[in-house]
C-alpha atoms as a PDB file:
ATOM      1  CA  UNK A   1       0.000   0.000   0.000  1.00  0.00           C
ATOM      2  CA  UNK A   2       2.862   2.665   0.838  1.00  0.00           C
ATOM      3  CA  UNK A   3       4.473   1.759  -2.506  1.00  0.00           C
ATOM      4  CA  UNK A   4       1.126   2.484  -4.120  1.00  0.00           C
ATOM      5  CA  UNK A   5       0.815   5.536  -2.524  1.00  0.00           C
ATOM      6  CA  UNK A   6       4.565   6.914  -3.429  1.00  0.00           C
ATOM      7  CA  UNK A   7       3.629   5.929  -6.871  1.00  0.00           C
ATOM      8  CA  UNK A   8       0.862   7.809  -6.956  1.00  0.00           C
ATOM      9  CA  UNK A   9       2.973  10.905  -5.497  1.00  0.00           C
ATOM     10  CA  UNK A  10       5.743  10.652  -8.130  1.00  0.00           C
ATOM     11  CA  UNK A  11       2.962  10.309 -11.010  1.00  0.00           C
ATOM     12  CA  UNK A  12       1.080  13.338  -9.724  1.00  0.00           C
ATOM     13  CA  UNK A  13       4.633  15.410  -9.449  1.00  0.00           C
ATOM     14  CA  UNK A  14       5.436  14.162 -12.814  1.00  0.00           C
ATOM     15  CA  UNK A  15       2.266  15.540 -14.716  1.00  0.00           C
ATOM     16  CA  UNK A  16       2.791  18.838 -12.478  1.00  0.00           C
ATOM     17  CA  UNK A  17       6.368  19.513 -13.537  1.00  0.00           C
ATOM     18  CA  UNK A  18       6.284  18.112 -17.054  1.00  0.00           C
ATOM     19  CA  UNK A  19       4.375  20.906 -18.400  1.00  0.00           C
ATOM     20  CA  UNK A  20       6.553  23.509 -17.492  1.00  0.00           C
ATOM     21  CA  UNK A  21       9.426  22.091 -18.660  1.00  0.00           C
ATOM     22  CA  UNK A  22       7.993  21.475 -22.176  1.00  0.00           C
ATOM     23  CA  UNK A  23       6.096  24.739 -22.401  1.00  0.00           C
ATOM     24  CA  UNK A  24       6.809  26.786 -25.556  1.00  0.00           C
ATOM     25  CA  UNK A  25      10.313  24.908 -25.983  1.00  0.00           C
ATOM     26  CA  UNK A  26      11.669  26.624 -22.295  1.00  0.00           C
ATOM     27  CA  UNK A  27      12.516  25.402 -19.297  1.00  0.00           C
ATOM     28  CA  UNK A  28      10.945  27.299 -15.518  1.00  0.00           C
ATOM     29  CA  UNK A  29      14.657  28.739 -15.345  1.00  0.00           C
ATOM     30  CA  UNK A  30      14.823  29.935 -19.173  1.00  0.00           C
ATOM     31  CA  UNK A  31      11.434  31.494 -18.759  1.00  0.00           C
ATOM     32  CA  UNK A  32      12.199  33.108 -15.574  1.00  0.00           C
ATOM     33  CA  UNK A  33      15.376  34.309 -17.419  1.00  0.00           C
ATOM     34  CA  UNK A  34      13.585  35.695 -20.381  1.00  0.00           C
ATOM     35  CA  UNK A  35      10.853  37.777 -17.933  1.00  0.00           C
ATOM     36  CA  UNK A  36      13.767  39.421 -16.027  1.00  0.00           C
ATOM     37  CA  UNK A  37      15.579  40.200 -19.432  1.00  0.00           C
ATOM     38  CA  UNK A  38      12.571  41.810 -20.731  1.00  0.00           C
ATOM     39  CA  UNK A  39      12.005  43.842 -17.228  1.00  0.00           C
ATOM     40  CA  UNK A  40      15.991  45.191 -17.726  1.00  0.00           C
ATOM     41  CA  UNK A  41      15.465  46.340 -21.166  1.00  0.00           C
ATOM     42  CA  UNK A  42      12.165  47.751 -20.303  1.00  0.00           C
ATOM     43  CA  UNK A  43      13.309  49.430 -17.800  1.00  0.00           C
ATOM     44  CA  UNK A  44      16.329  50.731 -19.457  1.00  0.00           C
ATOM     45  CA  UNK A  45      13.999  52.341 -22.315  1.00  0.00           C
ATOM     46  CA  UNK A  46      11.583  53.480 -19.565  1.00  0.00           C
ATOM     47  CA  UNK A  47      14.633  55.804 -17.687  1.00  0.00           C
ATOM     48  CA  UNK A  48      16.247  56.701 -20.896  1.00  0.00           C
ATOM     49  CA  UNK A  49      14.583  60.261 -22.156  1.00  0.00           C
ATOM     50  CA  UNK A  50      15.925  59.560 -25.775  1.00  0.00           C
ATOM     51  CA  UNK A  51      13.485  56.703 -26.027  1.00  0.00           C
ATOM     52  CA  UNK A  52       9.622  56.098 -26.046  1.00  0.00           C
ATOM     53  CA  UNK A  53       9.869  53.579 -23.786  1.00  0.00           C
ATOM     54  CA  UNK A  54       6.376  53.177 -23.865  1.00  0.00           C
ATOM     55  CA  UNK A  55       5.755  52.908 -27.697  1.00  0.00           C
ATOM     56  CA  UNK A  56       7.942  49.994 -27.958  1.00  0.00           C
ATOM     57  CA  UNK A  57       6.971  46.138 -27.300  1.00  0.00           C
ATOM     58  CA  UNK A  58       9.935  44.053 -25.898  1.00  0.00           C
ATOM     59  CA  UNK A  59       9.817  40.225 -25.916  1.00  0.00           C
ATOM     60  CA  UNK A  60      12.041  37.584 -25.008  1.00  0.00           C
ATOM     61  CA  UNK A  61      12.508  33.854 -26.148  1.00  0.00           C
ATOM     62  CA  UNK A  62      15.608  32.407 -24.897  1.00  0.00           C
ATOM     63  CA  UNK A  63      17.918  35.426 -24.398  1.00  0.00           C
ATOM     64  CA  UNK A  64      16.743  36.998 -28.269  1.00  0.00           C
ATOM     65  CA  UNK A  65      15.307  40.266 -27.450  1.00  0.00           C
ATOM     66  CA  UNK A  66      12.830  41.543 -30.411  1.00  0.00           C
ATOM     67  CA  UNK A  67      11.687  45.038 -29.931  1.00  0.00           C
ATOM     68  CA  UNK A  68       8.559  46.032 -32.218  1.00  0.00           C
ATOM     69  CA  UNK A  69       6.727  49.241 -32.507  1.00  0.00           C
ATOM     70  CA  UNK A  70       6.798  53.061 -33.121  1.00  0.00           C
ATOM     71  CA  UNK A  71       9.830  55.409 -32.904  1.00  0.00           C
ATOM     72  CA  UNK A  72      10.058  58.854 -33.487  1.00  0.00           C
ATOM     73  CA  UNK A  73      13.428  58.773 -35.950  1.00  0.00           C
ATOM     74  CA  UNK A  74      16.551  56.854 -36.520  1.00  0.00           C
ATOM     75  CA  UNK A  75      18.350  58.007 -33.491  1.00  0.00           C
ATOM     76  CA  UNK A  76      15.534  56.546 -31.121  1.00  0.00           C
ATOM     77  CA  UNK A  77      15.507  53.447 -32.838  1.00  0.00           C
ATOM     78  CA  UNK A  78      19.358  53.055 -32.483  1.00  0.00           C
ATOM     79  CA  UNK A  79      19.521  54.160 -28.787  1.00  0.00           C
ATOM     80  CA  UNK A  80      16.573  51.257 -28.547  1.00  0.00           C
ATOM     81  CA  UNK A  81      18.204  48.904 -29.761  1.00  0.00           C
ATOM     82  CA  UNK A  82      21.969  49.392 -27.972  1.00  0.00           C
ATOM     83  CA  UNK A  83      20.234  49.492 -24.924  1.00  0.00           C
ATOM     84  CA  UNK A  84      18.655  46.531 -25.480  1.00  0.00           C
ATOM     85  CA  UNK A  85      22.108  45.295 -26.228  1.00  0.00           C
ATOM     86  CA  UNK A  86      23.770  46.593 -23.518  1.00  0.00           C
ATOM     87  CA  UNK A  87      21.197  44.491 -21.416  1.00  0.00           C
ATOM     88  CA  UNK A  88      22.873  41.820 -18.818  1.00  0.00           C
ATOM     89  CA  UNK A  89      21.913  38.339 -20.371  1.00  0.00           C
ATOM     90  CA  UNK A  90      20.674  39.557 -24.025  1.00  0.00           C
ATOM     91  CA  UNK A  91      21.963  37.191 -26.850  1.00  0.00           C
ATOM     92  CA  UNK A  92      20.616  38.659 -29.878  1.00  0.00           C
ATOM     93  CA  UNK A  93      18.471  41.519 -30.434  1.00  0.00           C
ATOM     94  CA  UNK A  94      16.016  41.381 -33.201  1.00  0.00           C
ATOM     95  CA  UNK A  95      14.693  45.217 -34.518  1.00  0.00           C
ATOM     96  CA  UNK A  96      11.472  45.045 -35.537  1.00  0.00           C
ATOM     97  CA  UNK A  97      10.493  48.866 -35.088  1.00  0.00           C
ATOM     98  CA  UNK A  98       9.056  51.014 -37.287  1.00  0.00           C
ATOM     99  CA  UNK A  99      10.509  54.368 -37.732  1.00  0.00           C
ATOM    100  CA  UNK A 100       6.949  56.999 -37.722  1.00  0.00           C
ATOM    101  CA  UNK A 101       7.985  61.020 -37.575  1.00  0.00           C
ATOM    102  CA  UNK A 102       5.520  62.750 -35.491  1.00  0.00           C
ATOM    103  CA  UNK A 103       3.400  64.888 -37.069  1.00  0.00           C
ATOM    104  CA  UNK A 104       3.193  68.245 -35.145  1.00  0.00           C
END
């Protein structure tokens, strides 16, 4: 009976933990990674007055940082994207942003 009932314990810890580990591709770690990536870079754009921070999507997948969305010129996109490089634990950053001149 006890060996039915640790069986029971490592099949039920099993079907908890093997989801997580096989969810989108990442492991717990590598996603935990990949949130506190995207928080830095975030951040970063957020305290940096030469860029929008908040026009411009960051997302992470395994350390490759892909920033989409709306700057105002060239030199916001390029300050973007070396602060994005700049970021502790960034791989690869991918520029998907769209350069849109205000219209005033």
């Amino acid at each position: 009976m006890k060996q039915l009932n640790c069986a029971k314990h490592w099949i039920l810890a099993l079907a908890l933990v093997l989801p997580l580990t096989a969810a989108c591709g990442k492991t717990v770690g590598e996603t935990i990674d990949d949130t506190t990536i995207t928080t830095r870079v975030k951040t970063a754009m957020l305290n940096d007055p030469a860029v929008g921070g908040l026009s411009i999507d960051v997302d992470t997948f395994k350390g490759v940082v892909t920033l989409s969305g709306r700057v105002k010129d060239q030199n916001e996109k390029s300050q973007a994207i070396a602060l994005a490089r700049r970021t502790s634990g960034v791989v690869e950053v991918k520029d998907a942003l769209q350069v849109v001149p205000s219209q005033e």
